[in-house]
Structure formats: C-alpha cells, structure tokens
Protein backbone atom coordinates (compact mmCIF):
# COMPACT_ATOMS: atom_id res chain seq x y z
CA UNK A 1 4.28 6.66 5.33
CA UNK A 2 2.00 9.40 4.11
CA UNK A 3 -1.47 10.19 5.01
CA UNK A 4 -4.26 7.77 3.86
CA UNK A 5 -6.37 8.22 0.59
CA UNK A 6 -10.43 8.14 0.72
CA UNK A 7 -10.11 3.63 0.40
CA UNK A 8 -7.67 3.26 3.06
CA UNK A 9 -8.72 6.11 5.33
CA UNK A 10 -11.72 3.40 6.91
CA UNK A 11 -9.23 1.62 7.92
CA UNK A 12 -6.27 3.60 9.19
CA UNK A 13 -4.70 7.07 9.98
CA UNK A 14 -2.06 6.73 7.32
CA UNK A 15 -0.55 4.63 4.90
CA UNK A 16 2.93 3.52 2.63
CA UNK A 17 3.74 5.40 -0.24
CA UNK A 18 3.11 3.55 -3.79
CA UNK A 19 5.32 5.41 -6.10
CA UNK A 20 3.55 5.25 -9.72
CA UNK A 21 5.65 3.59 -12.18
CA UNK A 22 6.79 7.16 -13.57
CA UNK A 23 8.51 8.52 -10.31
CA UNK A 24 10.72 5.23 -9.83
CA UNK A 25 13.96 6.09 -12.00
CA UNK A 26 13.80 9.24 -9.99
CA UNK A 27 13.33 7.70 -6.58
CA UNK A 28 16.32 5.15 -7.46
CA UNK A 29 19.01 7.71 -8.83
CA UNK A 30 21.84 7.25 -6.67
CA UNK A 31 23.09 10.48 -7.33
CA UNK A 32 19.95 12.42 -6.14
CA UNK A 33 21.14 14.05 -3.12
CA UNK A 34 18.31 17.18 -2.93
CA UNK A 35 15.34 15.86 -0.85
CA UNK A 36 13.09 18.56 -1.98
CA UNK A 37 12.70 17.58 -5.39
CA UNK A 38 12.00 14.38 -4.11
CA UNK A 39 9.64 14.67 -1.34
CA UNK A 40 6.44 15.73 -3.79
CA UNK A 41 6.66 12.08 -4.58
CA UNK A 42 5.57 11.09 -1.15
CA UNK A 43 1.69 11.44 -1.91
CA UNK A 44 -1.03 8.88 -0.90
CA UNK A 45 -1.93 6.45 -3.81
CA UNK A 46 -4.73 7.73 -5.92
CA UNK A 47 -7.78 5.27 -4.65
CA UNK A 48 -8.95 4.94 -8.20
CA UNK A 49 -5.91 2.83 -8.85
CA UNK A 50 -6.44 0.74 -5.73
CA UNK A 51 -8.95 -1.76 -4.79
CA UNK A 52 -10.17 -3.05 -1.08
CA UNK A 53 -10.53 -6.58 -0.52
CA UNK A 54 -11.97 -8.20 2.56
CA UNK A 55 -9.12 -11.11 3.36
CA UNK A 56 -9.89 -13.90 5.97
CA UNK A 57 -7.69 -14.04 9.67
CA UNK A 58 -5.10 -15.57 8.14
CA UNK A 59 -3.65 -12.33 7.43
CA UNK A 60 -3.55 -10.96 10.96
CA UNK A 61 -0.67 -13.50 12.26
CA UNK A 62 2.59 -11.82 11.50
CA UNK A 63 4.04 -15.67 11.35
CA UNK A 64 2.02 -15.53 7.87
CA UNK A 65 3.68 -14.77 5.67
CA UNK A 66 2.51 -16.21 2.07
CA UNK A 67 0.74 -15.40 -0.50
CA UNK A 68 -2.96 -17.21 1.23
CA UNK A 69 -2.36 -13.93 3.16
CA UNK A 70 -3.29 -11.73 -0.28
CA UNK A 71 -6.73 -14.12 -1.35
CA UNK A 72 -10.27 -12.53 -0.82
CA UNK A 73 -12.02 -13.77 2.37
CA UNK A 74 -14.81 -15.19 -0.17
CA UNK A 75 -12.36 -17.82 -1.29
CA UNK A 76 -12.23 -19.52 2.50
CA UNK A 77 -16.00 -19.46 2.76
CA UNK A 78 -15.74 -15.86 4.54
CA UNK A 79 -13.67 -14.59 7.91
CA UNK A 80 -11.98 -17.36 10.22
C-alpha cells in the first residue's frame, strides 16, 4: 500500500501500488535482494493514467466476486 493519488484520495487514506509496465522485470528479478533500489517503485499511480467509475452495490459484498463487480453503475440503471 502507498499513500493515495489526487483520484483516489476522495475516497480513501491510501491505496495499492500499480507498478507501470517499465518497473515489472525489476520488481520480478528473483535475484534482487537490495530493497532500496526497489522501494522508489512503491509510488501512488499517477491519476492521469487512472479513471473513477461510480459501480452499483454489487461491488460491496465480498461474496462478489465477478467481473459485474467492475461495470459502471449507469449500466444497472444507477446504485442498488
């Protein structure tokens, strides 16, 4: 978890860490063993790359788990 960018920070105090494309053969070497070359990679998401979505109730059961939980709330006639 890292700290939340401007898009998530409505919504909570912190959030996962996206790695960008670029840092993942770096992240996934097996033989990196020094955490400090490796920790600059833990940096909230740049928001420009994201985008916020409103989904319906669906996606606050933890039994849910499938992809109706990713669709815009628009697409079930709003929340419920």
């Amino acid at each position: 978890m890292t700290e939340p960018n401007h898009l998530v920070r409505p919504f909570h105090d912190r959030m996962p860490v996206i790695l960008p494309r670029a840092a993942w053969e770096e992240w996934l070497d097996p033989d990196m063993k020094d955490a400090d070359k490796v920790t600059p990679l833990l940096q909230p998401y740049p928001a420009e790359e994201m985008e916020a979505l409103q989904v319906s109730d669906h996606a606050n059961n933890a039994r849910n788990d499938d992809p109706q939980c990713l669709e815009p709330a628009s697409m079930f006639g709003g929340l419920g």
